[in-house]
Protein backbone atom coordinates (compact mmCIF):
# COMPACT_ATOMS: atom_id res chain seq x y z
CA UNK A 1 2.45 -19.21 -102.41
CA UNK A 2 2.24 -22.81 -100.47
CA UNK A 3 -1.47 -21.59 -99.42
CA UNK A 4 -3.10 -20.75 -102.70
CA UNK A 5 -5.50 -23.08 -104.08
CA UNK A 6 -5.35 -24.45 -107.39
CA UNK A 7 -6.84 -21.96 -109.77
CA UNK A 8 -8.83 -24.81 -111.30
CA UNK A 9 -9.64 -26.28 -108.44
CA UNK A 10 -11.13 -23.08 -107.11
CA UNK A 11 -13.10 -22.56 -110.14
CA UNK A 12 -14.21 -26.46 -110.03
CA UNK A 13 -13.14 -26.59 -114.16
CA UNK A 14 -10.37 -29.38 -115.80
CA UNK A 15 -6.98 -27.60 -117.49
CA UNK A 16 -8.56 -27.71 -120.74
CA UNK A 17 -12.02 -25.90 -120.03
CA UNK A 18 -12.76 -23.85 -123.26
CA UNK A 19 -12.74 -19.93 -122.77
CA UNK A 20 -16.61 -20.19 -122.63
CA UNK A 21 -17.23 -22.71 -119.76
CA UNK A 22 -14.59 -20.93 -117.67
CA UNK A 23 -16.59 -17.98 -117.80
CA UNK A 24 -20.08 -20.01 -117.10
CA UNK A 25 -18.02 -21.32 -114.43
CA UNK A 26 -17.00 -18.49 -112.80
CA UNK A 27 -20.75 -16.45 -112.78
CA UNK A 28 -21.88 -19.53 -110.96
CA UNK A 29 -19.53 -19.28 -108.02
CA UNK A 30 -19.45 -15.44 -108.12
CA UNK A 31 -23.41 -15.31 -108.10
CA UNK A 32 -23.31 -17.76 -105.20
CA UNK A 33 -21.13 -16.23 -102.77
CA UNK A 34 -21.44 -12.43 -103.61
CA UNK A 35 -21.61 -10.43 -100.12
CA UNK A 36 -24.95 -9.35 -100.60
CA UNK A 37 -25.82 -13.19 -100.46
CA UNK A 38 -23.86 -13.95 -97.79
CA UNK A 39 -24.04 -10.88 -95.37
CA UNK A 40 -21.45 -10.99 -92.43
CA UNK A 41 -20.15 -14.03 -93.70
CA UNK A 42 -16.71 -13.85 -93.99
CA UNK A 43 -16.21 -17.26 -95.44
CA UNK A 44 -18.24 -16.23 -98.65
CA UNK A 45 -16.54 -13.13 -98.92
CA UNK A 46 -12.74 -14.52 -99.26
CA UNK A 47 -14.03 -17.15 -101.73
CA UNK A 48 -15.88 -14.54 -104.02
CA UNK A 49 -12.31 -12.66 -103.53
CA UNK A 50 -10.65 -16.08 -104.27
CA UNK A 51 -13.16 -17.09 -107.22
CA UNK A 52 -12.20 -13.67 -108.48
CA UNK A 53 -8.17 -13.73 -108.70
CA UNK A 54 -8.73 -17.37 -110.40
CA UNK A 55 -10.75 -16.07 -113.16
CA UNK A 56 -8.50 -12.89 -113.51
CA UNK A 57 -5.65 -15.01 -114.12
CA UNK A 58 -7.76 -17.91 -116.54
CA UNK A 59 -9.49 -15.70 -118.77
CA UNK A 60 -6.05 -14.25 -120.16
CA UNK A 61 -4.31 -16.46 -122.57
CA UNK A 62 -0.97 -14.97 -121.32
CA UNK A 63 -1.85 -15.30 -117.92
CA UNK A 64 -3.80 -19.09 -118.22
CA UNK A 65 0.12 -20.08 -120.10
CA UNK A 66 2.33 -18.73 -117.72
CA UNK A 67 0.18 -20.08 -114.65
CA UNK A 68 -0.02 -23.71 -117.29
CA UNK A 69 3.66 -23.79 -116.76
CA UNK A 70 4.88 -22.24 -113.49
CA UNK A 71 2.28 -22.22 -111.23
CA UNK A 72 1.63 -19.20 -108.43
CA UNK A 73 5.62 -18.67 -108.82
CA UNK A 74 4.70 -16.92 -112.30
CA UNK A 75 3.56 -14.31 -110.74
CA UNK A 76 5.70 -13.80 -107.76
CA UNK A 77 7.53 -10.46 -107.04
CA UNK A 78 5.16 -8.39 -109.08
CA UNK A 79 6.25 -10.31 -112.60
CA UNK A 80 3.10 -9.38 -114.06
CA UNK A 81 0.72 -11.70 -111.81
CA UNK A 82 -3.13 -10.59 -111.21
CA UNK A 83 -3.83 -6.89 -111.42
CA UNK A 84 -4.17 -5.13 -108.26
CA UNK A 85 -7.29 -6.81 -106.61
CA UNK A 86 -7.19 -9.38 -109.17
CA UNK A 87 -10.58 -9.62 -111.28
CA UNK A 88 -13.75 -7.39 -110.33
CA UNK A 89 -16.14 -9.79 -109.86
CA UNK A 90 -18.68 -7.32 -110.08
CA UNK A 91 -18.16 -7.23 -113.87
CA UNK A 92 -20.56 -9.73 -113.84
CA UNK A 93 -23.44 -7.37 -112.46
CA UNK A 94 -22.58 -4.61 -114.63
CA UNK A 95 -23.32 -6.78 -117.30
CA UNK A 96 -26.65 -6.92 -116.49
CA UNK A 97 -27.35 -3.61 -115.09
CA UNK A 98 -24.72 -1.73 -117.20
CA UNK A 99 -22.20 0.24 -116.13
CA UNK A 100 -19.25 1.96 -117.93
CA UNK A 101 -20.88 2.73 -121.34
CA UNK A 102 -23.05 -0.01 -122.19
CA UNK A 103 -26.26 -1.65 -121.91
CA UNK A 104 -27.66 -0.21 -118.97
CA UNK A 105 -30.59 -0.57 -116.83
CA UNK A 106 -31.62 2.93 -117.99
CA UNK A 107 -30.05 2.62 -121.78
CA UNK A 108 -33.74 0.71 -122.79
CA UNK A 109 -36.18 2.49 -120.01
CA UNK A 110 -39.83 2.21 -121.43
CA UNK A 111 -38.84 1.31 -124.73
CA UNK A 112 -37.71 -1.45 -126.83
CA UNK A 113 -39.20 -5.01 -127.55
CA UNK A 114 -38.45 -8.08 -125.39
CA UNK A 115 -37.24 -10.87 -127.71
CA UNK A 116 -34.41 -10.17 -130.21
CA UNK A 117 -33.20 -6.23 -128.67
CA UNK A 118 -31.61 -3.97 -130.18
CA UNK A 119 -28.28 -4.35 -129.50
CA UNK A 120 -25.09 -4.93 -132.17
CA UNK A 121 -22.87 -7.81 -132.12
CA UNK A 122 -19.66 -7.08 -129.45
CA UNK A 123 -17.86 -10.44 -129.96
CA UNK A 124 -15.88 -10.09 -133.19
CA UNK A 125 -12.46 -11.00 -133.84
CA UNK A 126 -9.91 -9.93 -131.66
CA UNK A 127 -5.96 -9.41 -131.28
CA UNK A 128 -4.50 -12.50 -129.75
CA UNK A 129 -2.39 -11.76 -126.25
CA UNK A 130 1.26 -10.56 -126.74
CA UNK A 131 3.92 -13.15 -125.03
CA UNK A 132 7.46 -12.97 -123.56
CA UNK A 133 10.35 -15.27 -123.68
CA UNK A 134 13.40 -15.24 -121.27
CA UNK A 135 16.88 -15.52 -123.52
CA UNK A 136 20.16 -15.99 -121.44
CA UNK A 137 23.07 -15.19 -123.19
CA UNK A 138 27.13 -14.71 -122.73
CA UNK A 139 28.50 -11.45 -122.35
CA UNK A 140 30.91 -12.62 -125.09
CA UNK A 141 27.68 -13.40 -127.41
CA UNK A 142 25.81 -9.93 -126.64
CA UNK A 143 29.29 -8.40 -127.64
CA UNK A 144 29.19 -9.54 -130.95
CA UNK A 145 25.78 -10.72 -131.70
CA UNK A 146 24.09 -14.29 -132.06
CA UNK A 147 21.17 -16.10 -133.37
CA UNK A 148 19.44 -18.23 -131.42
CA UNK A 149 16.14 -20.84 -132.62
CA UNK A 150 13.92 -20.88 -129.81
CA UNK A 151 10.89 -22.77 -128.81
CA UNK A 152 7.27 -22.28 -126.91
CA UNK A 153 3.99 -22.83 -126.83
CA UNK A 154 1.20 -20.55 -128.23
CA UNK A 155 -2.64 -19.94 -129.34
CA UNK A 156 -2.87 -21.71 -132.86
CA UNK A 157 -5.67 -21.71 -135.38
CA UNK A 158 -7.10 -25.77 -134.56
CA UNK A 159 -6.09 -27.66 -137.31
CA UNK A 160 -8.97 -30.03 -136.99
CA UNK A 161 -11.56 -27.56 -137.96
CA UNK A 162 -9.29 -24.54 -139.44
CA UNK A 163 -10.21 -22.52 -137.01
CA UNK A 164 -13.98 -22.71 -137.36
CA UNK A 165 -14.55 -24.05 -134.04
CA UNK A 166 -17.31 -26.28 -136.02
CA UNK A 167 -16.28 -29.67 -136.78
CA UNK A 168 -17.71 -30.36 -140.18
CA UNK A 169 -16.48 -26.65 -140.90
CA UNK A 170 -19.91 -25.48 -141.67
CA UNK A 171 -21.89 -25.80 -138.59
CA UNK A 172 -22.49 -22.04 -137.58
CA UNK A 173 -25.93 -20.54 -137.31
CA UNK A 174 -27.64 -17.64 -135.86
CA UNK A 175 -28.47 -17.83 -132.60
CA UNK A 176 -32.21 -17.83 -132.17
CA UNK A 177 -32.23 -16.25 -128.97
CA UNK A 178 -31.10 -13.13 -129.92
CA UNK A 179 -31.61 -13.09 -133.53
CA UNK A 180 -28.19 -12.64 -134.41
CA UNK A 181 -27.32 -9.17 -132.63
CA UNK A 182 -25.64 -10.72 -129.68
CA UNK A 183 -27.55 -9.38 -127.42
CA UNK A 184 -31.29 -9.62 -125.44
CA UNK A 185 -33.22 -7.13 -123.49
CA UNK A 186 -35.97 -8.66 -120.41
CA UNK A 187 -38.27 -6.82 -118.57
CA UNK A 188 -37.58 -6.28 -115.27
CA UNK A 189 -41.24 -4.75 -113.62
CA UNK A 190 -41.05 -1.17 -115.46
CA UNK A 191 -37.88 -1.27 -116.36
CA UNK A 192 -36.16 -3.39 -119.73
CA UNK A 193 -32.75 -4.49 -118.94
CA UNK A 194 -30.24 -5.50 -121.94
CA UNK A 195 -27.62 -7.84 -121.74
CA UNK A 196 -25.32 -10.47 -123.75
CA UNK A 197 -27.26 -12.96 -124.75
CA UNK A 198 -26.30 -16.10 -122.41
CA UNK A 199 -26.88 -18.74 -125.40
CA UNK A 200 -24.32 -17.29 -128.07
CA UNK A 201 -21.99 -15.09 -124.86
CA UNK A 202 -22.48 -12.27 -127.23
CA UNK A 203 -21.05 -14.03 -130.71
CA UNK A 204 -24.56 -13.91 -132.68
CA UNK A 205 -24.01 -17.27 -134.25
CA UNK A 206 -23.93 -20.99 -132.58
CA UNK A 207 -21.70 -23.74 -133.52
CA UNK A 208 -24.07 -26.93 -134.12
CA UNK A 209 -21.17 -29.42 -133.74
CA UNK A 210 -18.58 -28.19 -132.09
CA UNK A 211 -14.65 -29.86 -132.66
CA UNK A 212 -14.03 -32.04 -130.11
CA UNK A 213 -9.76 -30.77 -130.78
CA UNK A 214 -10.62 -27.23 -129.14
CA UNK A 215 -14.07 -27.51 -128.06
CA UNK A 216 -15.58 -25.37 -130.41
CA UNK A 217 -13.05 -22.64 -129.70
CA UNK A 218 -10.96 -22.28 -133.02
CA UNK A 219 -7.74 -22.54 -131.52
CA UNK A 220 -5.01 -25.04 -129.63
CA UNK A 221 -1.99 -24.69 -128.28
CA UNK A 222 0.54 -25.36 -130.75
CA UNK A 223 4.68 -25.68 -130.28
CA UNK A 224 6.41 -23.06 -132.10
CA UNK A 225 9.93 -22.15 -133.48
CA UNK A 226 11.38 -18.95 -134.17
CA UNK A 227 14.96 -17.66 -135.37
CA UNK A 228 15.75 -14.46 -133.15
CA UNK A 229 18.99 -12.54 -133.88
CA UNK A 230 20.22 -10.74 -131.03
CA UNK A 231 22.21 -7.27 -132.09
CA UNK A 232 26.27 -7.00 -131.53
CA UNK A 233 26.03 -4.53 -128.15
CA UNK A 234 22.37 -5.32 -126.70
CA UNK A 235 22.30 -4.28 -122.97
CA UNK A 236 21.11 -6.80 -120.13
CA UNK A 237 17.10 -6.43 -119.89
CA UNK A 238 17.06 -5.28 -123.76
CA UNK A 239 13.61 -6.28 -125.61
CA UNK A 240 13.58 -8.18 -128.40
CA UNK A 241 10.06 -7.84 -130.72
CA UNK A 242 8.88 -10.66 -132.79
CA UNK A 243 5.90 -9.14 -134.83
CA UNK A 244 2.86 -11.66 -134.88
CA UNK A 245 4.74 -14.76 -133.03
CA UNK A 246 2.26 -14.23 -130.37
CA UNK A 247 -1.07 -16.01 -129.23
CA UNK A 248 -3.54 -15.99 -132.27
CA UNK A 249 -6.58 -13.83 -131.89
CA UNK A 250 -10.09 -15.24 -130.95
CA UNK A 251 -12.66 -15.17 -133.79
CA UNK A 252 -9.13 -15.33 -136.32
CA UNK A 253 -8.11 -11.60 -135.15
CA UNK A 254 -4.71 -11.32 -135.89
CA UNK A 255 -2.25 -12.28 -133.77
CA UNK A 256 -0.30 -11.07 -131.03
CA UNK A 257 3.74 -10.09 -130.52
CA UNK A 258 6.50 -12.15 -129.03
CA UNK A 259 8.49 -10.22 -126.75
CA UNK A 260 12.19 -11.67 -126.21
CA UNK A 261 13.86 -10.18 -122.55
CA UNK A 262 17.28 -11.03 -123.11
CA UNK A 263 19.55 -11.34 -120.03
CA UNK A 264 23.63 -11.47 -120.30
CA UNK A 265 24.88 -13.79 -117.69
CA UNK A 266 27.83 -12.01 -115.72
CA UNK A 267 31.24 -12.75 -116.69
CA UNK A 268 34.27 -14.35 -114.63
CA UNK A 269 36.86 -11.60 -115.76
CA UNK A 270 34.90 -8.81 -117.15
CA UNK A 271 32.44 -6.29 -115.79
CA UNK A 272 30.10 -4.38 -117.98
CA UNK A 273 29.28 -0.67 -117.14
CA UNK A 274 27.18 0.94 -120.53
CA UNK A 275 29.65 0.15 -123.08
CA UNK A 276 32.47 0.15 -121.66
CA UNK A 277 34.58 -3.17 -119.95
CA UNK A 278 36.19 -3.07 -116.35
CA UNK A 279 39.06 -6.34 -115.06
CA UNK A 280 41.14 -6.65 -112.30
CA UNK A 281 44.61 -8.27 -113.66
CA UNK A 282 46.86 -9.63 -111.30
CA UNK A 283 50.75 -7.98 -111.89
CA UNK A 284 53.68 -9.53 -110.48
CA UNK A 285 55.27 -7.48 -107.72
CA UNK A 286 58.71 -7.50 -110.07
CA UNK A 287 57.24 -6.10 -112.62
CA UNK A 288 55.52 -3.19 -110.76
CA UNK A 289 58.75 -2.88 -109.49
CA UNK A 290 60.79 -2.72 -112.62
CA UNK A 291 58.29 -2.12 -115.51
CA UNK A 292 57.74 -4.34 -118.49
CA UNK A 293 54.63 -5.47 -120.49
CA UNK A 294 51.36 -7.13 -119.22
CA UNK A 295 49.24 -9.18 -121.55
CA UNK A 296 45.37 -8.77 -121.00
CA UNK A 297 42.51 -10.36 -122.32
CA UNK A 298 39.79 -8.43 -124.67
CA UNK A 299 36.36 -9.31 -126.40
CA UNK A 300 38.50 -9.31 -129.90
CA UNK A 301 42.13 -10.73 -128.89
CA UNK A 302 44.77 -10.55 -126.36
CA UNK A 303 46.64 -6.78 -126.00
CA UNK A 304 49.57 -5.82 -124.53
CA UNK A 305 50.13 -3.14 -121.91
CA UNK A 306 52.94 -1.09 -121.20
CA UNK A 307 53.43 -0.95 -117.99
CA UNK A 308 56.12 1.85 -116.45
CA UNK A 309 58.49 1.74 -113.19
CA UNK A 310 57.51 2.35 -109.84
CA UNK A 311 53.60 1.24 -111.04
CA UNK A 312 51.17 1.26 -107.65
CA UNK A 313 48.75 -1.35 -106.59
CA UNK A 314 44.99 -0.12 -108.15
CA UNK A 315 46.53 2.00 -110.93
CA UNK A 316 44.09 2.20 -114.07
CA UNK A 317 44.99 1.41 -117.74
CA UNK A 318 42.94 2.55 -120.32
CA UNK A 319 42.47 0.87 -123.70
CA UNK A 320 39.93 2.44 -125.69
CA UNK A 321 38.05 0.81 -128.51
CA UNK A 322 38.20 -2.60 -126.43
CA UNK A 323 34.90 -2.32 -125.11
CA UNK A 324 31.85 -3.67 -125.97
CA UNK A 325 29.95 -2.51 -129.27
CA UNK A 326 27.90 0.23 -129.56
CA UNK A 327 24.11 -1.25 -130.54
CA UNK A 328 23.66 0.43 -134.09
CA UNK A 329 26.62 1.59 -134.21
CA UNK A 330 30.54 1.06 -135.51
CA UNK A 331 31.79 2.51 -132.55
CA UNK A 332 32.87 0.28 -129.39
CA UNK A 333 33.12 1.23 -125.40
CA UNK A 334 36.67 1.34 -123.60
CA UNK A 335 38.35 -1.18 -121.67
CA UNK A 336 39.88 -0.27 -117.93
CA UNK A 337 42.43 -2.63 -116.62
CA UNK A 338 42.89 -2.47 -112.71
CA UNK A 339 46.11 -3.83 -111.71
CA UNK A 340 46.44 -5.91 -108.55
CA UNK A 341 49.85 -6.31 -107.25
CA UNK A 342 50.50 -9.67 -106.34
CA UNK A 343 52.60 -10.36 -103.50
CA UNK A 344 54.22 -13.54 -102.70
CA UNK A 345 52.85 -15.73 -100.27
CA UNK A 346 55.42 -18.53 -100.09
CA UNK A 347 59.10 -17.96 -99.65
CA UNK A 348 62.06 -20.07 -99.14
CA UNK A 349 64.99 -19.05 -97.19
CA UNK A 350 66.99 -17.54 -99.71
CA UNK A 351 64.16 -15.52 -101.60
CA UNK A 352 63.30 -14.88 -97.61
CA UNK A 353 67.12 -13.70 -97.16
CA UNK A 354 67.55 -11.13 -100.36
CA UNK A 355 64.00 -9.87 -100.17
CA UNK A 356 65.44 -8.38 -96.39
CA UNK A 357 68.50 -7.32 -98.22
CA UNK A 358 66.78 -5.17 -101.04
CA UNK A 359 64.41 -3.88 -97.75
CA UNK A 360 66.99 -3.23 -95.49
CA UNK A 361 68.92 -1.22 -98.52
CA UNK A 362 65.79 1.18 -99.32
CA UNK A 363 65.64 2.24 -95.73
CA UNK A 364 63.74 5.45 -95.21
CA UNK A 365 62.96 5.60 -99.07
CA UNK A 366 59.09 5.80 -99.49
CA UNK A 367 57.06 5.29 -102.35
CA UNK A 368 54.41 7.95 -104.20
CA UNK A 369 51.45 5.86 -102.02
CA UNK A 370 53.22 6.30 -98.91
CA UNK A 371 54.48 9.75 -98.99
CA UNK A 372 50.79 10.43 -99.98
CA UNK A 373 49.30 9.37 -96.69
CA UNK A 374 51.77 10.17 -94.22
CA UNK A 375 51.49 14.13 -95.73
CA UNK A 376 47.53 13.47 -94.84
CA UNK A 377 48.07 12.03 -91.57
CA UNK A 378 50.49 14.65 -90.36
CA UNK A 379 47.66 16.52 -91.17
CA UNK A 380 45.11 14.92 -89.05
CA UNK A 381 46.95 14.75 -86.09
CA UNK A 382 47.93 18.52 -85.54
């Protein structure tokens, strides 16, 4: 990422640039360096490629935010950076000689008038971008559930003009260039070519006095606050949907989603497979020995475990209903302790001197484990 550009400073725009001198912004640079300009120049051709990925990426309100706040690392290791060959910058030209359903060079052949067209308005209001929001939490909290208030930055109405975009609140118009219809249609020898009218970008209307807060666009960025609850049992990777907590549309459309991604930090005893809970417990080589009780920790309480005579190093103990919750459900996952014999590592002389006695006084006797393998490697060596 250290040999990307600045995507501002490749488009030659300031961090605030409004939506519509972006887009002025980039047809400049993408007219100017567009291969059939600049043939065999290979210079050209990686800026209009480069011109390209920066306008793919500043156009979109999620995009612009994420890039606002981390840089090229948003969009690192395919998190959801600039589509595959970033932004067609041929989009441009298909705007003027159509392409793709609309307005083409051949839509108005040998017909139509050359001042206002005949074209309907395009730019109405429109759903504002969806957003997502990383939410660490403990395995302990996604076991029994937790709400959370959390906080970030998204597409507002302006409350300078109300969303208007005008700053005396009244200062729309028609656009005289197009007569309203958002379009305009020049002749091109024979041929009558329609396109979105470059005064009004396809609106119909022009703001007189536009506000100075968001340049005439309706909206700012505005800090936000929202209560989440996460569900008892949600899995690591779960979504979260916050209807309308997203970006507000442009022209007051409605608004987009909030996505939450919640992610459950691992845990220092417990490991989480679907609903159900996996620990290794250390058990003292006395009691594996002689049997007795081991105490081991749930997501509820403490629980005891019987443990019998003659228990071997890795044996499994089951406790169901001491797993983790089932999401919707009143039903919970098991719990599998793995015992871990733990043998002594530091000895004095006498614990040295008895532990050779009680050795010396099992002499051939073997144990389950042993007997086990010795049957398998008589086996292997015949």
């Amino acid at each position: 990422m250290a040999d990307k550009r600045d995507y501002y400073e490749v488009l030659g725009v300031s961090r605030d640039v409004s939506a519509e001198e972006l887009k002025k912004a980039y047809r400049k640079l993408a007219v100017k360096f567009h291969p059939d300009k600049n043939p065999d120049d290979k210079s050209a051709e990686g800026k209009f490629k480069e011109v390209g990925e920066a306008y793919d990426v500043l156009s979109d309100d999620q995009k612009r935010a994420a890039y606002d706040r981390y840089g090229h690392a948003a969009f690192a290791g395919g998190m959801g950076g600039p589509s595959a060959g970033g932004h067609d910058p041929f989009d441009i030209f298909r705007e003027v000689f159509g392409g793709g359903g609309g307005g083409g060079i051949f839509e108005q052949f040998f017909g139509g008038a050359g001042g206002g067209g005949g074209g309907r308005r395009r730019d109405g209001p429109q759903r504002g971008s969806d957003l997502r929001y990383g939410m660490e939490i403990s395995l302990e909290e996604a076991a029994h559930g937790v709400e959370r208030e959390i906080e970030y930055d998204r597409s507002a109405s302006c409350k300078t003009c109300s969303g208007s975009g005008s700053a005396s609140g009244g200062g729309k118009k028609t656009c005289r260039t197009c007569g309203g219809v958002g379009q305009v249609i020049s002749s091109r020898g024979f041929f009558q070519i329609q396109q979105t009218c470059p005064d009004c970008t396809g609106s119909g209307e022009m703001i007189s006095d536009p506000c100075r807060t968001c340049s005439g666009t309706g909206r700012t960025k505005e800090r936000t606050k929202v209560r989440v609850k996460v569900p008892a049992g949600i899995e690591d990777g779960s979504r979260l949907r916050s209807t309308g907590n997203g970006d507000l549309g442009v022209k007051n459309g409605p608004a987009g989603d909030l996505y939450i991604v919640v992610q459950v930090k691992a845990h220092e005893i417990f490991e989480r497979e679907g609903n159900d809970l996996h620990c290794d417990i250390p058990l003292s080589f006395g009691t594996a020995a002689l049997g007795g009780e081991l105490t081991v920790p749930t997501m509820e309480a403490k629980a005891s475990v019987k443990v019998p005579a003659g228990t071997q190093n890795g044996t499994t103990f089951r406790l169901r209903g001491k797993g983790m919750k089932i999401l919707g459900e009143d039903r919970f996952g098991d719990l599998y302790v793995h015992v871990q014999i733990a043998v002594p590592t530091k000895l004095n002389a006498e614990q040295r001197e008895k532990l050779d006695e009680f050795a010396k006084s099992l002499g051939e006797q073997t144990s389950p484990m042993e007997e086990s393998f010795f049957e398998k490697a008589k086996k292997f060596f015949r």
